[in-house]
C-alpha atoms as a PDB file:
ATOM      1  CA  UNK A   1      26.100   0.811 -26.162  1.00  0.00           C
ATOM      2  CA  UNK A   2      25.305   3.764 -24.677  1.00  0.00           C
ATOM      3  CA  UNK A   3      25.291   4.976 -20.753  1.00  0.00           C
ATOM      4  CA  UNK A   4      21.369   5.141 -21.109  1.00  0.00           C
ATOM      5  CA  UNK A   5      20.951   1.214 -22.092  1.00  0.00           C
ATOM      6  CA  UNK A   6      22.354   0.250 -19.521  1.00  0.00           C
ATOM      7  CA  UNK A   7      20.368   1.588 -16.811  1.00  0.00           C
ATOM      8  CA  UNK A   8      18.727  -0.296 -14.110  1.00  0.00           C
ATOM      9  CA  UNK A   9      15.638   0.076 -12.254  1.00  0.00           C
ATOM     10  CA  UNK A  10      16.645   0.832  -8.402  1.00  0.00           C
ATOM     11  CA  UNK A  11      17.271  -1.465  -6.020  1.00  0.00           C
ATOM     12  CA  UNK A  12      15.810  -1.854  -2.614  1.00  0.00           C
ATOM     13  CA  UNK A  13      19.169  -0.217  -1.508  1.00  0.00           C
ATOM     14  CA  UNK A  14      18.719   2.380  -3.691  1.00  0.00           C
ATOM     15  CA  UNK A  15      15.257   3.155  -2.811  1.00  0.00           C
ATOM     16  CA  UNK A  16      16.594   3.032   0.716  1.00  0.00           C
ATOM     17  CA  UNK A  17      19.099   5.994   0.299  1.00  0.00           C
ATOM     18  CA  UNK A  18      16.392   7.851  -1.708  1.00  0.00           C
ATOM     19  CA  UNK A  19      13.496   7.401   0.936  1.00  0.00           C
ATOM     20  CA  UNK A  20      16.064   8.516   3.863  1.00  0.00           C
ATOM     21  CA  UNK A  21      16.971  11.959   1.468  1.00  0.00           C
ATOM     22  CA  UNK A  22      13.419  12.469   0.858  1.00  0.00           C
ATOM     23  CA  UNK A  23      12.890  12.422   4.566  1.00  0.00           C
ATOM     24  CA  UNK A  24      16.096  14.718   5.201  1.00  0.00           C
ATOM     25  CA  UNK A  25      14.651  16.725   2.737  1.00  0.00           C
ATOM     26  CA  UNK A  26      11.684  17.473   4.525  1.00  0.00           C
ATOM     27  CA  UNK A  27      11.379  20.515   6.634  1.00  0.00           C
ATOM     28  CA  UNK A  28      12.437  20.376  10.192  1.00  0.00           C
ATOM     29  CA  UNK A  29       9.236  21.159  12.330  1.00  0.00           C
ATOM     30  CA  UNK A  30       7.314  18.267  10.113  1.00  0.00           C
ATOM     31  CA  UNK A  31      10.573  16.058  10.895  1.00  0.00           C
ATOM     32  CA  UNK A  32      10.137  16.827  14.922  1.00  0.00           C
ATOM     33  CA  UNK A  33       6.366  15.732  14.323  1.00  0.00           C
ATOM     34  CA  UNK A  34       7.767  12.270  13.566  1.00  0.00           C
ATOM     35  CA  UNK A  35      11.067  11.742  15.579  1.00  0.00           C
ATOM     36  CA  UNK A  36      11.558   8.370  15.962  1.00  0.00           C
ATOM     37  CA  UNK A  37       9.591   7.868  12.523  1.00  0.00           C
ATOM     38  CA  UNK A  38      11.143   4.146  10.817  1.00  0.00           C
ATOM     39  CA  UNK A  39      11.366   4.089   6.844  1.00  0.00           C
ATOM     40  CA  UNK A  40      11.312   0.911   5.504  1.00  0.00           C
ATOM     41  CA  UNK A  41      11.403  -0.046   1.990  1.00  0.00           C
ATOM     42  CA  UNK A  42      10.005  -3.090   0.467  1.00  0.00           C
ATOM     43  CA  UNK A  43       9.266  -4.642  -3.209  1.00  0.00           C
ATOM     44  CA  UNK A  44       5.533  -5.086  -2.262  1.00  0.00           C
ATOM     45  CA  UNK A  45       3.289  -5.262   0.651  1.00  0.00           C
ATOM     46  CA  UNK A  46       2.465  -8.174   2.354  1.00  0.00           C
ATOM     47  CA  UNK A  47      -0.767 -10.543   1.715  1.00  0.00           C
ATOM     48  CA  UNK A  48      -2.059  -9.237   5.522  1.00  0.00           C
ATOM     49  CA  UNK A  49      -1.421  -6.177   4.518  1.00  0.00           C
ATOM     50  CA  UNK A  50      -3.033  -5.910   1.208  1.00  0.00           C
ATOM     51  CA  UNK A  51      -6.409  -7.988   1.991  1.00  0.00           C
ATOM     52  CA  UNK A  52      -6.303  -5.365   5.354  1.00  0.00           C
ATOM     53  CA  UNK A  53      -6.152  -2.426   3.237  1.00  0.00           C
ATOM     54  CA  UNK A  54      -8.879  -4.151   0.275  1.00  0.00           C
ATOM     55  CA  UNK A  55      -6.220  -4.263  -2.443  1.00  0.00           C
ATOM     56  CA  UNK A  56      -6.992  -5.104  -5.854  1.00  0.00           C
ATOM     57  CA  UNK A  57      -3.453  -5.896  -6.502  1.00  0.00           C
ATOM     58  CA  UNK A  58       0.051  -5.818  -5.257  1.00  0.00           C
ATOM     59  CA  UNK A  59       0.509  -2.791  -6.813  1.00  0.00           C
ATOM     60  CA  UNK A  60      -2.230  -0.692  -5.692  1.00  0.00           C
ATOM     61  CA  UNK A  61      -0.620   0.209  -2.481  1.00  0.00           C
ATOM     62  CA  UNK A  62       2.699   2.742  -2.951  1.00  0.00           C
ATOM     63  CA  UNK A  63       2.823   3.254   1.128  1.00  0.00           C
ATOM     64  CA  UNK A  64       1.841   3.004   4.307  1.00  0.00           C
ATOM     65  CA  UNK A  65       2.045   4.571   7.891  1.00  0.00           C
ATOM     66  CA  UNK A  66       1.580   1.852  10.488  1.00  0.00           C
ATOM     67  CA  UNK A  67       2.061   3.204  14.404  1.00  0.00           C
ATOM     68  CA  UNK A  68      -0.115   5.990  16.280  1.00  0.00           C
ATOM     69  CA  UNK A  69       0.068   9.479  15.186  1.00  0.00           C
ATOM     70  CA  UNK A  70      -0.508  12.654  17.210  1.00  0.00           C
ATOM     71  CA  UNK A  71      -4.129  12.438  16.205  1.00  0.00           C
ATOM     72  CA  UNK A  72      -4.452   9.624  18.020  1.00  0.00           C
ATOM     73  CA  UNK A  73      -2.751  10.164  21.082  1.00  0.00           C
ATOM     74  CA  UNK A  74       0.881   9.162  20.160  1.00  0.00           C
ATOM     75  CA  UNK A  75       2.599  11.523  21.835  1.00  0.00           C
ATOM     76  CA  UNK A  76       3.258   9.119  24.458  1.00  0.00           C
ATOM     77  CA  UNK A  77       5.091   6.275  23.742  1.00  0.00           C
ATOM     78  CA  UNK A  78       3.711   3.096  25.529  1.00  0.00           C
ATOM     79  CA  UNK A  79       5.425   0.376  26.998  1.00  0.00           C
ATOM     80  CA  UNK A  80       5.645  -2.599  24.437  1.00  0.00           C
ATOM     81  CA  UNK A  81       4.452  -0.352  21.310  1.00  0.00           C
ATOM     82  CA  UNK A  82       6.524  -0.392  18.306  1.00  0.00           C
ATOM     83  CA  UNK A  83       7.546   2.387  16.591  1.00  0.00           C
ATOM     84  CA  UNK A  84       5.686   4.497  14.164  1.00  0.00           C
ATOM     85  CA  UNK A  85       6.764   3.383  10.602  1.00  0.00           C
ATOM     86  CA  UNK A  86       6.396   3.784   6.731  1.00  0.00           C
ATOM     87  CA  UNK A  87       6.640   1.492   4.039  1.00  0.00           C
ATOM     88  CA  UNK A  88       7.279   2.334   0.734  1.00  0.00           C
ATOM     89  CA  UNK A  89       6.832  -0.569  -1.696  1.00  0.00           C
ATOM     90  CA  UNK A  90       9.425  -0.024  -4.513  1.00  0.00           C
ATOM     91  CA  UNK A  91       7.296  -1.714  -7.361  1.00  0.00           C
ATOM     92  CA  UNK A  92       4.397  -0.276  -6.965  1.00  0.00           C
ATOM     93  CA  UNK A  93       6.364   2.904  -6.749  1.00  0.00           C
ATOM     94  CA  UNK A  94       8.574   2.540  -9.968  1.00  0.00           C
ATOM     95  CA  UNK A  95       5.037   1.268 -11.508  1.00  0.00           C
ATOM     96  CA  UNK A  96       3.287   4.563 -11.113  1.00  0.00           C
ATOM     97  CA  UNK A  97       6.562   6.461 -11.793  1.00  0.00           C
ATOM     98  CA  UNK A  98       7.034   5.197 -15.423  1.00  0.00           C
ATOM     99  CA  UNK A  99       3.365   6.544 -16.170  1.00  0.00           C
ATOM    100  CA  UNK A 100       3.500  10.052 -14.639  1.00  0.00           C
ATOM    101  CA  UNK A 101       5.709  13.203 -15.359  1.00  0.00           C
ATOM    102  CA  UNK A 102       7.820  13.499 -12.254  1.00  0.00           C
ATOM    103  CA  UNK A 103      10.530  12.342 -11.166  1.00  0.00           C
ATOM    104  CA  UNK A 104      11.540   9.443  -8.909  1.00  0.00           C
ATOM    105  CA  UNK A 105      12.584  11.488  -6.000  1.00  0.00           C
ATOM    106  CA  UNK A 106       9.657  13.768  -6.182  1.00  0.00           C
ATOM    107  CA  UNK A 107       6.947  10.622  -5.981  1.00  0.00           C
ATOM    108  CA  UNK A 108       8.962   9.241  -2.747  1.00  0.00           C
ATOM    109  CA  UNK A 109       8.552  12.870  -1.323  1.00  0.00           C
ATOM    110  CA  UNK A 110       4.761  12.838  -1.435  1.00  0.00           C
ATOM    111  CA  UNK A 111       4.071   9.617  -0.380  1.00  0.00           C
ATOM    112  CA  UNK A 112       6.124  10.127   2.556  1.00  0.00           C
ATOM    113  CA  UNK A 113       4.505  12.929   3.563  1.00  0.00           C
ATOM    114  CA  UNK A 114       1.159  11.692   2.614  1.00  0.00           C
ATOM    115  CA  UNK A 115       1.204   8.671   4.364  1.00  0.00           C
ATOM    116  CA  UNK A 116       2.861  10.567   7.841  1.00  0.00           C
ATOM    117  CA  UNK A 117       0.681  13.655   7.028  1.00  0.00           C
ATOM    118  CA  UNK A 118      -2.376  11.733   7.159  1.00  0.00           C
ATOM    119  CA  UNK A 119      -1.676   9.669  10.597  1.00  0.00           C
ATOM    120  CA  UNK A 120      -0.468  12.993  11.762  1.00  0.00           C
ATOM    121  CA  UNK A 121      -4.014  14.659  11.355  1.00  0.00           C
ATOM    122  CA  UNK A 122      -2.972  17.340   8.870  1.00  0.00           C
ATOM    123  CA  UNK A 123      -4.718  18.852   5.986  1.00  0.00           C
ATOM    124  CA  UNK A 124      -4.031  18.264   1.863  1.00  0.00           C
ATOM    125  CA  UNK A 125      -3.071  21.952   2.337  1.00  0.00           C
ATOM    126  CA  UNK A 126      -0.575  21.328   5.275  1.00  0.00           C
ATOM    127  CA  UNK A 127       0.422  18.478   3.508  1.00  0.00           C
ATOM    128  CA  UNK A 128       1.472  20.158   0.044  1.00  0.00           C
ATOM    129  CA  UNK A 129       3.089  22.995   1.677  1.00  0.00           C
ATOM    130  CA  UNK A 130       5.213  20.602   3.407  1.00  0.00           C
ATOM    131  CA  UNK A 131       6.347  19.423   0.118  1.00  0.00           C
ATOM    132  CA  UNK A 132       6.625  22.594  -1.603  1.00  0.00           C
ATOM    133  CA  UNK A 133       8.770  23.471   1.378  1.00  0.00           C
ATOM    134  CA  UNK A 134      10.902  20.009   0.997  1.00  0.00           C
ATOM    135  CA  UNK A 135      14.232  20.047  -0.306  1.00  0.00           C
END
C-alpha cells in the first residue's frame, strides 16, 4: 500500500496547529490589530449559530469572527466582555478544499483574515494584500 492510501483527513488537532501557523503567518501590524484574537477550531458550527447566520446547511459556514472589532469600538476592552474570537469549522473547510485548487493551508489563511478583516473594518483590497503579504 502506498504512503498516499493511507492518508487521513486532519484532525481537529491538526487543524489546530494549522490555524495557529496561518495566524503566525500573517504579517505583524495585522497581528497587533487583533492581539488577544482566540482561534478556535471546530467540526461544525453550532445550531444557534447557523439559524443566526441563515444557514442552509452545516456546511455553508467555513468561519466566523464573534467579539467587537475596531470598527466598532473595541479598542477598549470592557469589563465582563469576552474575547474577540474565530472559528474555523474543519468540515466545512476540508468540504470546500477538496473542490478548489489550493491548498489546505492557503484556504485557512483567507478565511482567517476574512473573517478578522471584515470585523476589523478593512477593505477586500486591505484584506488580499494581507494575504499576499502572509507567510
Amino acid at each position: 500500500m502506498t504512503d498516499i492510501a493511507k492518508l487521513q483527513a486532519p484532525s481537529l488537532a491538526d487543524f489546530e496547529l494549522l490555524a495557529h501557523a496561518a495566524y503566525e503567518g500573517l504579517p505583524e501590524a495585522f497581528r497587533q490589530l487583533c492581539d488577544g484574537v482566540v482561534i478556535r477550531v471546530e467540526d461544525f458550527p453550532d445550531d444557534e449559530t447557523l439559524t443566526e447566520m441563515e444557514c442552509e446547511t452545516p456546511f455553508d459556514l467555513l468561519g466566523l469572527f464573534r467579539g467587537v472589532g475596531l470598527a466598532q469600538g473595541g479598542d477598549v476592552m470592557q469589563t465582563g466582555q469576552f474575547p474577540n474570537m474565530v472559528w474555523l469549522y474543519r468540515r466545512p473547510l476540508l468540504d470546500y478544499w477538496a473542490e478548489h485548487e489550493e491548498t489546505l493551508g492557503h484556504l485557512v489563511t483567507h478565511v482567517l483574515v476574512h473573517e478578522i478583516g471584515h470585523h476589523f473594518g478593512l477593505s477586500d483590497d486591505d484584506m488580499e494584500a494581507i494575504e499576499a503579504a502572509a507567510g
